[in-house]
N, C-alpha and C. Protein backbone atom coordinates (compact mmCIF):
# COMPACT_ATOMS: atom_id res chain seq x y z
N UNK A 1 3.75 -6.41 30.20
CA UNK A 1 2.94 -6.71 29.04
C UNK A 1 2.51 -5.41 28.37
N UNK A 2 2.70 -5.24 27.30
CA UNK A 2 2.39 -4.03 25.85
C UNK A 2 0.97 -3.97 26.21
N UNK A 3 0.11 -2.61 26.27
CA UNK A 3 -1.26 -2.55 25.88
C UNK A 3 -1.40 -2.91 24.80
N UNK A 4 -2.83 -3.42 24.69
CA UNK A 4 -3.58 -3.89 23.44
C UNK A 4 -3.49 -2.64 22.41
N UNK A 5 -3.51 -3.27 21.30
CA UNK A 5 -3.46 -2.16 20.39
C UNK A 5 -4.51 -1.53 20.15
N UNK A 6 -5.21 -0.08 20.13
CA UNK A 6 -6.66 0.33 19.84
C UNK A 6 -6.73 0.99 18.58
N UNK A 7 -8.08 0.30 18.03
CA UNK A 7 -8.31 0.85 16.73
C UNK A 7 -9.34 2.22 16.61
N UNK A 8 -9.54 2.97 16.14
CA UNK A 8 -9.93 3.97 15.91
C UNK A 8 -10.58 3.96 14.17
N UNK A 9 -12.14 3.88 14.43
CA UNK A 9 -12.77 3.56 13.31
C UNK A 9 -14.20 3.97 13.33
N UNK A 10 -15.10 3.94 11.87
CA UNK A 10 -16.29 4.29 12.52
C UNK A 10 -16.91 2.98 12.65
N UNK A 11 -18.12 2.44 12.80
CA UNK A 11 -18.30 1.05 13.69
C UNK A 11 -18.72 0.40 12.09
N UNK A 12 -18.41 -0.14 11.30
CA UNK A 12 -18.42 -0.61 10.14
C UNK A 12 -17.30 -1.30 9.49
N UNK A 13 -17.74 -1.87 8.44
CA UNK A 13 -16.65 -2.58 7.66
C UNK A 13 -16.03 -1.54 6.90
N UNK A 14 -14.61 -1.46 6.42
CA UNK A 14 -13.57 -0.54 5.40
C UNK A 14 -12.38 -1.04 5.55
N UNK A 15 -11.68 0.21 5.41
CA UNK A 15 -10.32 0.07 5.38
C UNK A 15 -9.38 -0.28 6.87
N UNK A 16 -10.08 -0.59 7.76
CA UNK A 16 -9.88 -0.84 8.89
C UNK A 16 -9.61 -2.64 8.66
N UNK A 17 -11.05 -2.84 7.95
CA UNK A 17 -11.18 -4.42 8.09
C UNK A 17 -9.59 -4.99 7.89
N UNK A 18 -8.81 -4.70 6.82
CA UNK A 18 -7.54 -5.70 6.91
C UNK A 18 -6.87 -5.09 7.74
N UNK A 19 -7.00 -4.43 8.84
CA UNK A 19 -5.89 -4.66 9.99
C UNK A 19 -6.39 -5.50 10.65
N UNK A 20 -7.78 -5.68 11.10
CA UNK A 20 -8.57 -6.46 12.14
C UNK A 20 -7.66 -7.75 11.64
N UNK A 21 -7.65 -8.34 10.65
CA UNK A 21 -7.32 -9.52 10.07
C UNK A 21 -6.63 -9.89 10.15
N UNK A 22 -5.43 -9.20 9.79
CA UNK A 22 -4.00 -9.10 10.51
C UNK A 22 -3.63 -9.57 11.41
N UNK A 23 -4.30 -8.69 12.69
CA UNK A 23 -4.24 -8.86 14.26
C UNK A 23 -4.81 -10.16 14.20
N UNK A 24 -6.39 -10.48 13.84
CA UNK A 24 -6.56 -11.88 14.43
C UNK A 24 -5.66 -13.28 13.97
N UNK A 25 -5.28 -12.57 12.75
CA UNK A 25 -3.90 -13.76 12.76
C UNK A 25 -3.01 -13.98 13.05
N UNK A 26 -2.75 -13.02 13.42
CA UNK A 26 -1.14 -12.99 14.54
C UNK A 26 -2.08 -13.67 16.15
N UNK A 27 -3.26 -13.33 16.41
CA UNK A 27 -3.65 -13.72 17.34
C UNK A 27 -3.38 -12.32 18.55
N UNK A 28 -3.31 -11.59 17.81
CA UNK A 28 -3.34 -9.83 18.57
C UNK A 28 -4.41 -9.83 19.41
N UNK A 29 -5.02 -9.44 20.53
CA UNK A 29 -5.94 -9.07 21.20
C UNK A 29 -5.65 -7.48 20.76
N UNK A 30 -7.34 -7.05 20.16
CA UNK A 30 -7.06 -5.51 20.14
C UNK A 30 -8.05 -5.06 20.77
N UNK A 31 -8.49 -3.76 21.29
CA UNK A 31 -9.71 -2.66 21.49
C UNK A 31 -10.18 -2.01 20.15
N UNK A 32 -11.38 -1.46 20.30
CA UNK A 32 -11.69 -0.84 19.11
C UNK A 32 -12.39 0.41 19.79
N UNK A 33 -12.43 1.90 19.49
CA UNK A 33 -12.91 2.92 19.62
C UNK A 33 -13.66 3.42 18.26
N UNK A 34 -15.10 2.90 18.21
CA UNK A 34 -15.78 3.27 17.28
C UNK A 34 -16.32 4.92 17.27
N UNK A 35 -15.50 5.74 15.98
CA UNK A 35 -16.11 6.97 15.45
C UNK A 35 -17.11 7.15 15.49
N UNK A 36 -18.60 7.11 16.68
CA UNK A 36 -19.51 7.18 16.13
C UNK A 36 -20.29 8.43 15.87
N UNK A 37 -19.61 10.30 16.01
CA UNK A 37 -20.35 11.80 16.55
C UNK A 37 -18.93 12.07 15.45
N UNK A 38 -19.53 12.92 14.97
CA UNK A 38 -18.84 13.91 13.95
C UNK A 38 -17.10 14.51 15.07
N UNK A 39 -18.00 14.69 16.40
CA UNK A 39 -16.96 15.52 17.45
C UNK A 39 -15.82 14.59 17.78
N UNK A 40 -16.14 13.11 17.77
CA UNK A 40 -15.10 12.02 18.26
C UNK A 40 -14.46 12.00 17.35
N UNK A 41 -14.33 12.17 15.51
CA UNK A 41 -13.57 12.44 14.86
C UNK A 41 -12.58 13.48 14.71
N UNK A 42 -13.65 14.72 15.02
CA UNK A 42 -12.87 16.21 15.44
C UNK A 42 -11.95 16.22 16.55
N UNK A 43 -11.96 15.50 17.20
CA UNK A 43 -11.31 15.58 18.56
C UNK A 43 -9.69 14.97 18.56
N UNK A 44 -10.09 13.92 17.23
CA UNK A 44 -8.34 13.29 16.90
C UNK A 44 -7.91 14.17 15.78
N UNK A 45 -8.61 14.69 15.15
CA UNK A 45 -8.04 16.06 14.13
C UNK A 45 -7.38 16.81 14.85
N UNK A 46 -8.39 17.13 15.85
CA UNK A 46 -7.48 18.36 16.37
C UNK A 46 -6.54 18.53 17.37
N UNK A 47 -6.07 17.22 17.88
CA UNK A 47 -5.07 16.84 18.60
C UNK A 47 -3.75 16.20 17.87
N UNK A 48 -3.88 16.36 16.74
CA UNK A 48 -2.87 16.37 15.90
C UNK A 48 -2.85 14.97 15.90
N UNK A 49 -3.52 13.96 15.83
CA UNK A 49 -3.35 12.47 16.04
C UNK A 49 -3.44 12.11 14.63
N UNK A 50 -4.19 12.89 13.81
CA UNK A 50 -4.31 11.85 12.15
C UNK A 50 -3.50 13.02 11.14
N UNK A 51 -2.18 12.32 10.86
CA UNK A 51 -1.85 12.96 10.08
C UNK A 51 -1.78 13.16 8.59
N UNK A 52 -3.04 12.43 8.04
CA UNK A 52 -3.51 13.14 7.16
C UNK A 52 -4.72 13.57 7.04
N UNK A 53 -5.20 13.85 8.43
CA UNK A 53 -6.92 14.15 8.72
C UNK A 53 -7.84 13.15 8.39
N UNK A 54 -7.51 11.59 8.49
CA UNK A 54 -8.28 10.32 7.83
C UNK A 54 -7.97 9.36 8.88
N UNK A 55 -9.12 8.30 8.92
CA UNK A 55 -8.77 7.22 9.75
C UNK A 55 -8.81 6.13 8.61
N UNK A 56 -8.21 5.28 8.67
CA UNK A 56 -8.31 4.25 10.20
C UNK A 56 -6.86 5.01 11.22
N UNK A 57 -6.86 4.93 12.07
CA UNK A 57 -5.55 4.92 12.94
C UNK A 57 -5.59 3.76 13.81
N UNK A 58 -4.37 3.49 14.20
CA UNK A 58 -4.20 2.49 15.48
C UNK A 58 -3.34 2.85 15.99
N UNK A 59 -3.57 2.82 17.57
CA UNK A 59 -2.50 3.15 18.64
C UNK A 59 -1.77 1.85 18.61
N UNK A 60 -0.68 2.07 18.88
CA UNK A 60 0.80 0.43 19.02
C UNK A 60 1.61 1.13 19.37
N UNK A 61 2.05 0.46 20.56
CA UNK A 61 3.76 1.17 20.52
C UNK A 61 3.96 2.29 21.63
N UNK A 62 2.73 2.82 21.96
CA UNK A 62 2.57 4.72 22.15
C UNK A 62 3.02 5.33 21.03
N UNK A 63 2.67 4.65 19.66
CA UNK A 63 2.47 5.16 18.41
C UNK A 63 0.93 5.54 17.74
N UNK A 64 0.72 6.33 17.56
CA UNK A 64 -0.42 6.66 16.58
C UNK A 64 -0.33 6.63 14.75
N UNK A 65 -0.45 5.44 14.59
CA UNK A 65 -0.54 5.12 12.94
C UNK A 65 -1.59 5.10 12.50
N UNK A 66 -1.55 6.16 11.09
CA UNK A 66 -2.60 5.97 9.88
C UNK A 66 -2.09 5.62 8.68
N UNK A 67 -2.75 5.33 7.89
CA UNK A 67 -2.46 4.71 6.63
C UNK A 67 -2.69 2.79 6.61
N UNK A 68 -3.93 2.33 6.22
CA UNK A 68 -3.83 1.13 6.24
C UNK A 68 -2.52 0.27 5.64
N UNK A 69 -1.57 0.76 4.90
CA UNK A 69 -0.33 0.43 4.19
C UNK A 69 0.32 0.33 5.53
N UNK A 70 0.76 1.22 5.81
CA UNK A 70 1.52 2.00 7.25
C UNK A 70 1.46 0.73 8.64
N UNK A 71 0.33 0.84 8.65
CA UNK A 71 -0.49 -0.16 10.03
C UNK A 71 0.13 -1.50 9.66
N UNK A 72 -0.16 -2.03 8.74
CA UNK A 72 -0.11 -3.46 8.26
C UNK A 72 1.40 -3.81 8.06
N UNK A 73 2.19 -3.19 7.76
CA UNK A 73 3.88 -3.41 7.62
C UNK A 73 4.18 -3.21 9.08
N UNK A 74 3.80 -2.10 10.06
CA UNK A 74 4.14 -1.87 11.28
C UNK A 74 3.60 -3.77 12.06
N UNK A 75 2.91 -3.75 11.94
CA UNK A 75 2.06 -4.95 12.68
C UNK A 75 2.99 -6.44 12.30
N UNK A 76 3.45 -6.47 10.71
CA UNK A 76 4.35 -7.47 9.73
C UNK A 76 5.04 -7.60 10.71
N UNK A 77 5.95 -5.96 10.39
CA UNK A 77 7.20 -6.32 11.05
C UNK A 77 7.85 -6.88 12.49
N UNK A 78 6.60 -6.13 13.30
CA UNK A 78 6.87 -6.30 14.87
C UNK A 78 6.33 -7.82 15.11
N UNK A 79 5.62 -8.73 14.57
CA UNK A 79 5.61 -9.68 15.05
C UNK A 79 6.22 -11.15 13.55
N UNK A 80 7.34 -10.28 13.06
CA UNK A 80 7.79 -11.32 12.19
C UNK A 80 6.78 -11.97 11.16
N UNK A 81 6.09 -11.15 10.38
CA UNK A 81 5.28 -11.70 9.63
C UNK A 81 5.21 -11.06 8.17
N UNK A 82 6.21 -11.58 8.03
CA UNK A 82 6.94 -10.84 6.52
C UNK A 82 7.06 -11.78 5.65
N UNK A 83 7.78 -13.41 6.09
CA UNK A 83 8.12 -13.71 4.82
C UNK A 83 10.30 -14.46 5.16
N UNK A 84 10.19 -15.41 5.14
CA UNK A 84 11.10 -15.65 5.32
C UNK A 84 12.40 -15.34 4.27
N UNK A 85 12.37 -15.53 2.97
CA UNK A 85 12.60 -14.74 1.56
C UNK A 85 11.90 -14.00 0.94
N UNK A 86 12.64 -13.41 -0.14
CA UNK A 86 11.95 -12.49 -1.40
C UNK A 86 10.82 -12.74 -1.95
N UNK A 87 10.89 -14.38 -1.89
CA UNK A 87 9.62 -14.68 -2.63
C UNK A 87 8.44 -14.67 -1.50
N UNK A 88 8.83 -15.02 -0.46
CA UNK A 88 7.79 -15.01 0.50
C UNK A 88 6.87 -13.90 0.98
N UNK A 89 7.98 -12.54 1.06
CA UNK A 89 7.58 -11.26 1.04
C UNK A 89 6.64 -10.91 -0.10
N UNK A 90 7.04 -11.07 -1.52
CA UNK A 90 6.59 -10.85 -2.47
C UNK A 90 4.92 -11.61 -2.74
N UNK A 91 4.90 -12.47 -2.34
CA UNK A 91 3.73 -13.04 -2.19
C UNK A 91 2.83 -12.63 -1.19
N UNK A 92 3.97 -12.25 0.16
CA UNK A 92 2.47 -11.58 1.09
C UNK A 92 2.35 -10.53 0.54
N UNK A 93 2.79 -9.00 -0.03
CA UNK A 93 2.70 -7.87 -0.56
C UNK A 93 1.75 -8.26 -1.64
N UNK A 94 1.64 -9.28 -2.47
CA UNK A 94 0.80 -9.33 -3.51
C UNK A 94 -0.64 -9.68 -2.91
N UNK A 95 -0.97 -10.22 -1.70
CA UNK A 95 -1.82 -10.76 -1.27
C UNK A 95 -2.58 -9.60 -0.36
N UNK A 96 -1.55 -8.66 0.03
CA UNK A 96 -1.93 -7.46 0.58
C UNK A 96 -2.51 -6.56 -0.33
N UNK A 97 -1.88 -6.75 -0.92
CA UNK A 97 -2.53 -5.30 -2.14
C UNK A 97 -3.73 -5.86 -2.56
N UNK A 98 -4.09 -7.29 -3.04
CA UNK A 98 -5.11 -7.55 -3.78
C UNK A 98 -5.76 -7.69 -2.32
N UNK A 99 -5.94 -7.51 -1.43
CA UNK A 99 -6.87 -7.49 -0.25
C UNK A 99 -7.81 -6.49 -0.38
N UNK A 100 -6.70 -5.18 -0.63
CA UNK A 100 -7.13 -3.50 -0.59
C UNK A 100 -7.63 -3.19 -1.18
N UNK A 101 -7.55 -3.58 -3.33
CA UNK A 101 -8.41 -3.50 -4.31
C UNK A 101 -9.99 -4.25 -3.88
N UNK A 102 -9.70 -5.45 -3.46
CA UNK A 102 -10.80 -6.28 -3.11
C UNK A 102 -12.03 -5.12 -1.91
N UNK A 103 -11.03 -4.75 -1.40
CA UNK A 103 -11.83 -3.86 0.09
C UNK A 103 -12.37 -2.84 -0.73
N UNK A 104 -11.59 -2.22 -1.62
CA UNK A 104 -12.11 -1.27 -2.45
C UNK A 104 -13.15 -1.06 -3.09
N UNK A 105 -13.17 -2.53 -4.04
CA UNK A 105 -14.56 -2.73 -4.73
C UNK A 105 -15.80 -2.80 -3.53
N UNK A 106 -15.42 -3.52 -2.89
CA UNK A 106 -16.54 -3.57 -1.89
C UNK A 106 -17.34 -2.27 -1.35
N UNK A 107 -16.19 -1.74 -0.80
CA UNK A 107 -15.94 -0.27 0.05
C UNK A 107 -17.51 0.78 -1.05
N UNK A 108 -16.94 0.48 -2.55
CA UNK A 108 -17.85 0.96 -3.52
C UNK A 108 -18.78 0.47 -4.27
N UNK A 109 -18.73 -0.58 -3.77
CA UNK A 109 -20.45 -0.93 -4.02
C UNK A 109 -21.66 -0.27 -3.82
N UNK A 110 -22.20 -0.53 -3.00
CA UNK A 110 -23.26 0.33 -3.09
C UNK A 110 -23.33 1.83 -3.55
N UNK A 111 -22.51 2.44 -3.87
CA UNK A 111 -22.68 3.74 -4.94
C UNK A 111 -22.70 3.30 -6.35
């Protein structure tokens, strides 16, 4: 059996939230490692784990992925959740993206 996949986040709602979502719809059991010390962030910087110095990341695979784009196609693909046709794909991609704008506005609310 695959380890659970672990998320790497600070303990809040963001750009994390649509992977959580993801997973619970596939029915993923995941871990979560909440960012909560400036140093627990520094510590995946400097182990070369975020390669663009940003989270969210998730371990899968004995993979370390960032990029909520990245995560969410990785997660699609490995458990067949793409889309049986063009149109099907095309509709989850549209539903994905307007997730992210949606997370976005949110994300900036309160400023």
């Amino acid at each position: 059996m695959a380890a659970k996949p672990k998320l790497h986040y600070p303990n809040g709602r963001g750009r994390m939230e649509s992977v959580r979502w993801v997973l619970a719809e596939t029915r993923i059991e995941f871990d979560e490692e909440f960012l909560e010390t400036k140093e627990q962030f520094q510590k995946l910087q400097d182990g070369n784990h975020l390669l663009f110095q940003q989270v969210p990341m998730v371990e899968i695979d004995g993979m370390k992925l960032v990029l909520t784009q990245s995560i969410l196609h990785c997660i699609a693909h490995k458990h067949h959740f793409l889309g049986k046709d063009l149109k099907e794909r095309t509709l989850i991609d549209m539903y994905v993206e307007g997730t992210l704008v949606l997370l976005e506005r949110i994300i900036m609310h309160p400023f």
